[in-house]
C-alpha atoms as a PDB file:
ATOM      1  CA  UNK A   1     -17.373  15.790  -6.429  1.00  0.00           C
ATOM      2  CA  UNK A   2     -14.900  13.586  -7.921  1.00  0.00           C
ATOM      3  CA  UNK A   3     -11.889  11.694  -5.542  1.00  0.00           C
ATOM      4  CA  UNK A   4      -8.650  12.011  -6.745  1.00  0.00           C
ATOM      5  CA  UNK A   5      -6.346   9.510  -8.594  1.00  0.00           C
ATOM      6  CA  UNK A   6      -2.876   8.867  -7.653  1.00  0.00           C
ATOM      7  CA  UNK A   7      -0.674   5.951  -9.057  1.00  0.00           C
ATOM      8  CA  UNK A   8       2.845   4.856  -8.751  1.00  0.00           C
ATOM      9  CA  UNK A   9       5.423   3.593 -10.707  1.00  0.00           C
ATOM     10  CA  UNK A  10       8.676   2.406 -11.125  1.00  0.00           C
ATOM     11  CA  UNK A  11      10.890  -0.353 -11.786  1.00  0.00           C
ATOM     12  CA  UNK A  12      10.933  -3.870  -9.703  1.00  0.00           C
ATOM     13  CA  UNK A  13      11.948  -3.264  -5.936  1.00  0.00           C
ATOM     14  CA  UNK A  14      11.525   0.791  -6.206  1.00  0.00           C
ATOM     15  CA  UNK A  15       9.182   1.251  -3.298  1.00  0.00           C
ATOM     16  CA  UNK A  16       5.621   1.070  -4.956  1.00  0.00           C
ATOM     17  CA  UNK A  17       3.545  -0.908  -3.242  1.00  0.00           C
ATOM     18  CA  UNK A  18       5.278   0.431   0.360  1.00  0.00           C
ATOM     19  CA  UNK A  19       4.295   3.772  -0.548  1.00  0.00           C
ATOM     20  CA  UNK A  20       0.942   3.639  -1.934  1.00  0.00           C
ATOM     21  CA  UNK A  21       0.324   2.062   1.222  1.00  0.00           C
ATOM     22  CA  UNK A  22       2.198   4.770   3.851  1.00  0.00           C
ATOM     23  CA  UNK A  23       0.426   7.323   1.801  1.00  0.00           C
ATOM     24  CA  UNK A  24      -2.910   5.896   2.002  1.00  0.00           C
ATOM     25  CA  UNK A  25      -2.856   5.604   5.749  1.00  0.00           C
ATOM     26  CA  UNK A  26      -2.109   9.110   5.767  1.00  0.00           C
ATOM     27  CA  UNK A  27      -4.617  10.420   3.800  1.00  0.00           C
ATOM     28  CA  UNK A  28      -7.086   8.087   6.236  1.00  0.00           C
ATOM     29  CA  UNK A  29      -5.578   9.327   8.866  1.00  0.00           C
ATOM     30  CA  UNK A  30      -6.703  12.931   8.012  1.00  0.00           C
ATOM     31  CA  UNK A  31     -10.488  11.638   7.522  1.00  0.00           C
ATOM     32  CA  UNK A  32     -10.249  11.216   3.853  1.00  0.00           C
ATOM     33  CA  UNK A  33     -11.992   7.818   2.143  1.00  0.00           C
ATOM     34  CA  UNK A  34      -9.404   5.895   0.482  1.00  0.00           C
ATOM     35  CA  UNK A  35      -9.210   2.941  -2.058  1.00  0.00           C
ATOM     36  CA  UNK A  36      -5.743   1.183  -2.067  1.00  0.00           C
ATOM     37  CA  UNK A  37      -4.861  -1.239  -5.409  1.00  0.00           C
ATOM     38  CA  UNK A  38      -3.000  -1.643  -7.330  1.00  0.00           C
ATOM     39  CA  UNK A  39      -2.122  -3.432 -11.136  1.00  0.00           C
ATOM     40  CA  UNK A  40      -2.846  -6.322 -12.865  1.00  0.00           C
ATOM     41  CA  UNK A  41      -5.604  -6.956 -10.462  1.00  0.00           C
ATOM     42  CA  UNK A  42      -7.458  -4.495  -7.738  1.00  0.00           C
ATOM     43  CA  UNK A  43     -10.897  -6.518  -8.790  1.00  0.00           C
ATOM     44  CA  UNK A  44     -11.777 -10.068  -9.010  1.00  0.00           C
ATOM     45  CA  UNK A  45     -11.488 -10.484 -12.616  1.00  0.00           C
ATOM     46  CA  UNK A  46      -8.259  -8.392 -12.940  1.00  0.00           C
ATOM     47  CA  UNK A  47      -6.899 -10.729 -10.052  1.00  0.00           C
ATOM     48  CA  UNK A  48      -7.394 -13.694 -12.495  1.00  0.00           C
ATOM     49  CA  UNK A  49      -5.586 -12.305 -15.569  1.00  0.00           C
ATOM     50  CA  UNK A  50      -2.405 -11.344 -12.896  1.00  0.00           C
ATOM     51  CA  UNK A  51      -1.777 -14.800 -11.975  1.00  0.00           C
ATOM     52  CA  UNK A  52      -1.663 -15.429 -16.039  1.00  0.00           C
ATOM     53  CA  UNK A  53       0.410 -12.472 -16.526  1.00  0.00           C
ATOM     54  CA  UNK A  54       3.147 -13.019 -13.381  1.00  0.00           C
ATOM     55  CA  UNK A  55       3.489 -16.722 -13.926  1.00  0.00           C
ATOM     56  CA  UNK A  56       4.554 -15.990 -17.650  1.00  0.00           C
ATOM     57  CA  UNK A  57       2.303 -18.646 -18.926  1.00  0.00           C
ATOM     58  CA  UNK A  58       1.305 -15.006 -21.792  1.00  0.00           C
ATOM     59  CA  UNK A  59       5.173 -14.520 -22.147  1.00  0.00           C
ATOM     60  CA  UNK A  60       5.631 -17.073 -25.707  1.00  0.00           C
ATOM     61  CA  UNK A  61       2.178 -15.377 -27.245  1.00  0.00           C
ATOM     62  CA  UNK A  62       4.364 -11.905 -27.298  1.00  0.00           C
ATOM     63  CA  UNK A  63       3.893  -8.770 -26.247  1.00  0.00           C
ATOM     64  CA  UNK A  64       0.842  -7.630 -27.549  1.00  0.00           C
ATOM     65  CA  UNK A  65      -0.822 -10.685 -26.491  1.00  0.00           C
ATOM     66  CA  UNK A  66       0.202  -9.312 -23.038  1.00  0.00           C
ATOM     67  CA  UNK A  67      -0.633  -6.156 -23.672  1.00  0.00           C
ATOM     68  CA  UNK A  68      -3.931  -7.020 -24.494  1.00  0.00           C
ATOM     69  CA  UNK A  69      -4.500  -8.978 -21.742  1.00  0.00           C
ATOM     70  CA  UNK A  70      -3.591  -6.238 -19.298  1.00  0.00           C
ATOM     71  CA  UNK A  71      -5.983  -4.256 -20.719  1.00  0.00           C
ATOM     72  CA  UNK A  72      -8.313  -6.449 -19.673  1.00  0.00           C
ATOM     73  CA  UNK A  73      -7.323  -6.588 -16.693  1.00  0.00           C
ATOM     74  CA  UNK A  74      -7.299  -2.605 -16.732  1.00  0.00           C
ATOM     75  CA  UNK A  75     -10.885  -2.431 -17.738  1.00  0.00           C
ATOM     76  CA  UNK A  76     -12.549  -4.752 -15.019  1.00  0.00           C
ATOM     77  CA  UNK A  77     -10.624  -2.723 -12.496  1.00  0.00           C
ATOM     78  CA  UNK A  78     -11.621   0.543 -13.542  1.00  0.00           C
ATOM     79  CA  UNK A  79     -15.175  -0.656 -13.992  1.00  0.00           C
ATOM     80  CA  UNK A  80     -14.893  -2.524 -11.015  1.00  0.00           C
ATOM     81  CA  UNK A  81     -13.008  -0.446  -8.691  1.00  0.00           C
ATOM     82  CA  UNK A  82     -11.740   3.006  -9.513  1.00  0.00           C
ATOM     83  CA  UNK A  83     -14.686   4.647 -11.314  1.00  0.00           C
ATOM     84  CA  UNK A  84     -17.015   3.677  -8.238  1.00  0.00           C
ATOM     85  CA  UNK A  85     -14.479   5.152  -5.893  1.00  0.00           C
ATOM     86  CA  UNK A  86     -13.893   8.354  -7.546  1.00  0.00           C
ATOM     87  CA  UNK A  87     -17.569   8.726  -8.328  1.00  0.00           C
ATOM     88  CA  UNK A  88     -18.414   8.478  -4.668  1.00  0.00           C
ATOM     89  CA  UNK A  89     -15.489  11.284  -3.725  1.00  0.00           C
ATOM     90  CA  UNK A  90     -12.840   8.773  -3.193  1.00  0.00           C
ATOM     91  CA  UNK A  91      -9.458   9.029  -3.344  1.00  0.00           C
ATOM     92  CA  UNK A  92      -7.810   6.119  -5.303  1.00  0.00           C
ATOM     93  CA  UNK A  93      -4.240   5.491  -5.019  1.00  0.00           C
ATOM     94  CA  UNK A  94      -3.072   2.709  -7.710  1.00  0.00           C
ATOM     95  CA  UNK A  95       0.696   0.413  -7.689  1.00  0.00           C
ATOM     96  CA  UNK A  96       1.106   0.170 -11.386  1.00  0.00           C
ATOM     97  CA  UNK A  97      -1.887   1.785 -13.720  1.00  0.00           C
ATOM     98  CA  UNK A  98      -1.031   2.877 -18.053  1.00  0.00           C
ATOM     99  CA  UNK A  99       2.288   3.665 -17.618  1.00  0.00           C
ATOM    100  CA  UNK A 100       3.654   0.723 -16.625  1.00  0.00           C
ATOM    101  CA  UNK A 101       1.960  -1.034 -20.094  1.00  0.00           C
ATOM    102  CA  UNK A 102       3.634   2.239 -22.065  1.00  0.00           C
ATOM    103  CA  UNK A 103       6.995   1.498 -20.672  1.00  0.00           C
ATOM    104  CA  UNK A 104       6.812  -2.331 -20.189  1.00  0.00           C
ATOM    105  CA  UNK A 105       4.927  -3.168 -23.487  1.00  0.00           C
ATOM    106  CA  UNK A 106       5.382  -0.191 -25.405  1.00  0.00           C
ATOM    107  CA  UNK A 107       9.340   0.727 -24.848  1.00  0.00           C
ATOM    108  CA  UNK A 108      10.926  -2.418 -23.728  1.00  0.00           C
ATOM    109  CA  UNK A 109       8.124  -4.893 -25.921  1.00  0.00           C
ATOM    110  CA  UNK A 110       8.674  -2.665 -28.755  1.00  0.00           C
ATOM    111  CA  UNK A 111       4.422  -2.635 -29.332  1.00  0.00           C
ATOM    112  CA  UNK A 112       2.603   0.136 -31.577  1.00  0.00           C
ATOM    113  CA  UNK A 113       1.833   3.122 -29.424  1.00  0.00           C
ATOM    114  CA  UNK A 114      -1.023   3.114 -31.334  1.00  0.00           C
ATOM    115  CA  UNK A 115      -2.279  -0.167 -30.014  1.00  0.00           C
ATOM    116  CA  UNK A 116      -1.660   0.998 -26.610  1.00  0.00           C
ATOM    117  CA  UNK A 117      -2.994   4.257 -26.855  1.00  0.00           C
ATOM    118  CA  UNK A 118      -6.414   3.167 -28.168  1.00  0.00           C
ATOM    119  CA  UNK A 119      -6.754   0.561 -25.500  1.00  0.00           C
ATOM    120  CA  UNK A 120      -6.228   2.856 -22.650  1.00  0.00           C
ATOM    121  CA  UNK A 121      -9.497   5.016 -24.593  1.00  0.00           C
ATOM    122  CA  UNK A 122     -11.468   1.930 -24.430  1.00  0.00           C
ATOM    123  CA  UNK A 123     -10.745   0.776 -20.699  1.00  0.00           C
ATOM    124  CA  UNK A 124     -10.341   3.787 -18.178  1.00  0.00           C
ATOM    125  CA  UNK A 125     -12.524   6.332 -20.124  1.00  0.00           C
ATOM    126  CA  UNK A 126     -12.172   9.139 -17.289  1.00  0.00           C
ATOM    127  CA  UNK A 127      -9.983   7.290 -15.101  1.00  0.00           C
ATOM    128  CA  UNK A 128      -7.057   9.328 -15.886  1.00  0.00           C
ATOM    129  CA  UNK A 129      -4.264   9.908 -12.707  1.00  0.00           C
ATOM    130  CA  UNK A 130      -4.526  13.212 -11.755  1.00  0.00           C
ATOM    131  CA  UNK A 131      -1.001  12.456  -9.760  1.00  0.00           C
ATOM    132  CA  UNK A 132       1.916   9.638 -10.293  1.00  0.00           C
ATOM    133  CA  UNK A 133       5.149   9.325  -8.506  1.00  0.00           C
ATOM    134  CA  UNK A 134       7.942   7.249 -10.333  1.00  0.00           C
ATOM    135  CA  UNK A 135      10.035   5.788  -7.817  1.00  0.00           C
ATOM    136  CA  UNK A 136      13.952   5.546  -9.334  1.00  0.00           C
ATOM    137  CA  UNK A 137      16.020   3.347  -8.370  1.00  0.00           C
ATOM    138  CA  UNK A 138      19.090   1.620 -10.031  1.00  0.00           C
ATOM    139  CA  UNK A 139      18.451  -1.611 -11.588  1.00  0.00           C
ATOM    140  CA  UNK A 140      20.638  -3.780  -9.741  1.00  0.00           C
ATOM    141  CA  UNK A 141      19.466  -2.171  -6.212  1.00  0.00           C
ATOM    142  CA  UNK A 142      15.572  -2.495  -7.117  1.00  0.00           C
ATOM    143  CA  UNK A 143      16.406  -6.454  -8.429  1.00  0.00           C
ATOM    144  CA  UNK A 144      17.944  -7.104  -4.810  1.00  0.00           C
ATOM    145  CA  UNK A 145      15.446  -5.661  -2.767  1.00  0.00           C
ATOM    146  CA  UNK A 146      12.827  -7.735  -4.876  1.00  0.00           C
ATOM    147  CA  UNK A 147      14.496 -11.067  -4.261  1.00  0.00           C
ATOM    148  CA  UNK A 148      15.110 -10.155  -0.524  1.00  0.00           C
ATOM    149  CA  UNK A 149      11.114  -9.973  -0.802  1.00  0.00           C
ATOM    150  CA  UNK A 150      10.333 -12.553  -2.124  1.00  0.00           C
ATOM    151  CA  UNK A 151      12.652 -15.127  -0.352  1.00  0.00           C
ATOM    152  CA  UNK A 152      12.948 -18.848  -1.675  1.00  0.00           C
ATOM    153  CA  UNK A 153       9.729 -18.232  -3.830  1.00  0.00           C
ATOM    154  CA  UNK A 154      10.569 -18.085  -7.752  1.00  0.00           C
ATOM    155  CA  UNK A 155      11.212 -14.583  -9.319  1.00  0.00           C
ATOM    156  CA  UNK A 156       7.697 -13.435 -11.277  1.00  0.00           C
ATOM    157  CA  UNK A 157       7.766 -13.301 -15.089  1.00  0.00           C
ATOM    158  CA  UNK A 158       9.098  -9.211 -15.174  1.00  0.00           C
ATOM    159  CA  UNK A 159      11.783  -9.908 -11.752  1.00  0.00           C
ATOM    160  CA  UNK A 160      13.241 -12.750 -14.407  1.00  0.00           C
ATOM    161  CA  UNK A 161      14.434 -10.226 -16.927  1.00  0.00           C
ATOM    162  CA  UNK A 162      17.976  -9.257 -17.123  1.00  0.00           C
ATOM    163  CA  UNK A 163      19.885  -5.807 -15.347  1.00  0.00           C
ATOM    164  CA  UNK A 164      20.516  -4.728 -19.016  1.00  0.00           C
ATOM    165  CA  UNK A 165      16.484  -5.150 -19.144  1.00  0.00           C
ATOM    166  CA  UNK A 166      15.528  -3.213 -16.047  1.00  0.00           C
ATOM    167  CA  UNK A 167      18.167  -0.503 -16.829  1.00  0.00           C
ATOM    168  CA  UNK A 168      16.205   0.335 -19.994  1.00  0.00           C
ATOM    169  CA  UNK A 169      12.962   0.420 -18.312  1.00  0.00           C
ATOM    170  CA  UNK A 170      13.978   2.949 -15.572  1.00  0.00           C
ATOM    171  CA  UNK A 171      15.479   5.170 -18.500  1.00  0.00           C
ATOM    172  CA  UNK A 172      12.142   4.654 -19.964  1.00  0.00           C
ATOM    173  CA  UNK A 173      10.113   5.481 -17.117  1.00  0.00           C
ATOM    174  CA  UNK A 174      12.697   9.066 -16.881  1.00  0.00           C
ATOM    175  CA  UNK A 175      11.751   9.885 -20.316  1.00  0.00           C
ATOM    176  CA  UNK A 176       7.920   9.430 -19.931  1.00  0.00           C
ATOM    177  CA  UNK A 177       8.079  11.702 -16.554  1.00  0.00           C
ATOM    178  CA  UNK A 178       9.794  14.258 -18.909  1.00  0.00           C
ATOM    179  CA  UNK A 179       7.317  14.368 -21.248  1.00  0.00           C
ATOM    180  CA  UNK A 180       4.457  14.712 -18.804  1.00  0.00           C
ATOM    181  CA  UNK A 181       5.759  17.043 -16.028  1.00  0.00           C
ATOM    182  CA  UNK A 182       2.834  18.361 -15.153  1.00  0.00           C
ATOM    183  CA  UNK A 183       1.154  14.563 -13.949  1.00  0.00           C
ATOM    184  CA  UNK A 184       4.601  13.100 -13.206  1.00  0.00           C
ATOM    185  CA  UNK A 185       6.919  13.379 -10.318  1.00  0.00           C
ATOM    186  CA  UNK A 186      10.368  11.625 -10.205  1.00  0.00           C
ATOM    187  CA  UNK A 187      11.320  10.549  -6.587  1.00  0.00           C
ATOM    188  CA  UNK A 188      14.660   9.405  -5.494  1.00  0.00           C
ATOM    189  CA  UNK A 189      13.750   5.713  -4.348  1.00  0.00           C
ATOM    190  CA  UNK A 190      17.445   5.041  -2.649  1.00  0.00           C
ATOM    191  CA  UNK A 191      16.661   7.578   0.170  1.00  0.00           C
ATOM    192  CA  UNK A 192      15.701   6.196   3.322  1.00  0.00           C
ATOM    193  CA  UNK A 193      12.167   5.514   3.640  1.00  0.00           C
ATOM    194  CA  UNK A 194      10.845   7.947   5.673  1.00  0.00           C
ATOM    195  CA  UNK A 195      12.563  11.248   3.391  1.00  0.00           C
ATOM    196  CA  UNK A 196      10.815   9.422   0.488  1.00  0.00           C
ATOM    197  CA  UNK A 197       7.505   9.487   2.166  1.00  0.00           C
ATOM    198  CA  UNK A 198       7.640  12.825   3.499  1.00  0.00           C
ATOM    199  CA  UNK A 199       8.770  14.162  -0.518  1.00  0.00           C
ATOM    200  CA  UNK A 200       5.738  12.030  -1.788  1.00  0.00           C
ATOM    201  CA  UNK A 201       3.482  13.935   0.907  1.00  0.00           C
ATOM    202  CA  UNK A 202       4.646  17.167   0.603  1.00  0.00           C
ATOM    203  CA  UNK A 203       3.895  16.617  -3.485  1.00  0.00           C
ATOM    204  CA  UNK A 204       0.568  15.427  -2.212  1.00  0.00           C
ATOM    205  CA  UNK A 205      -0.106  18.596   0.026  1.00  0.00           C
ATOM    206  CA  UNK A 206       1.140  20.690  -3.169  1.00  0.00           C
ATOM    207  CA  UNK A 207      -0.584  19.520  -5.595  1.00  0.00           C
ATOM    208  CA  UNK A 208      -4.471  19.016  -3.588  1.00  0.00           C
ATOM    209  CA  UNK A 209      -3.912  21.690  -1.584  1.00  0.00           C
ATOM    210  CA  UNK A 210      -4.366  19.965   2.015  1.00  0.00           C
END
């Protein structure tokens, strides 16, 4: 039987990788197998194309150059990482997977859906989420908890951008949970931690029926 796929996504600072972890432990903690990631990287190759892609060495080749190269990145991974897992009954549960390149690339880098759209055929086949949580948070609260994070080291090439830039991508990540309601739960990512991790379970219990 098939594992299930959960990702999460959401703007810089909104929770992501803390959650994917705290719900992962819980899942393990019930017996279930689970595979924690997360995007660019999650597999040796993929890990080499991140460092390209955060250090914003891609940045002057534009944004389908990037795009591209995530997709790369996306198709070791799946080959690499997720398939295996969900073929073996696995649950996978993913920081970042396609809709951070739709909302990223595609909204904010203004690329052709089109290119995006027949990438994602070519590299995750049927590695499709059956589950994401978008973690919202305002801009200016999600850029502060990042640089609390990451201290005196330099801001990666997407914590760089501008509030005005951030602001459009968390509108952006609203509209793409509207249009897919069925995969796509909004969560409130200012509540304290623990009320966001219990929503995110109970969503979890809902939807797998645990």
């Amino acid at each position: 039987m098939r594992g299930h796929f959960i990702t999460f996504e959401g703007g810089e600072g909104s929770g992501k990788s803390t959650h994917a972890a705290t719900l992962a432990q819980r899942l393990k903690s019930l017996g279930i197998e689970v595979v924690l990631t997360r995007e660019p990287g999650g597999s040796t190759g993929a890990e080499i194309i991140r460092h390209i892609l955060l250090s914003g060495i891609a940045k002057p080749l534009g944004a389908e150059t990037e795009t591209i190269l995530f997709a790369a990145a996306r198709h070791d991974h799946v080959l690499s990482t997720i398939l295996p897992a969900l073929k073996a009954g696995q649950w996978v549960i993913c920081d970042r997977f396609i809709d951070s390149t739709r909302v990223y690339q595609g909204v904010l880098g203004k690329v052709d859906p089109r290119l995006i759209l027949g990438l994602e055929r070519v590299t995750i086949g049927p590695a499709r989420p059956d589950l994401t949580f978008i973690l919202d948070v305002p801009a200016q609260i999600g850029l502060a908890r990042a640089k609390a994070r990451r201290g005196k080291d330099v801001a990666d090439r997407f914590e760089a951008e501008s509030v005005e830039y951030h602001e459009k991508l968390r509108h952006a990540y609203r509209t793409l949970a509207e249009k897919e309601p069925k995969r796509c739960i909004v969560v409130d990512g200012r509540a304290p931690r623990d009320v966001v991790a219990e929503r995110i379970w109970e969503a979890v219990e809902k939807k797998f029926k645990l």
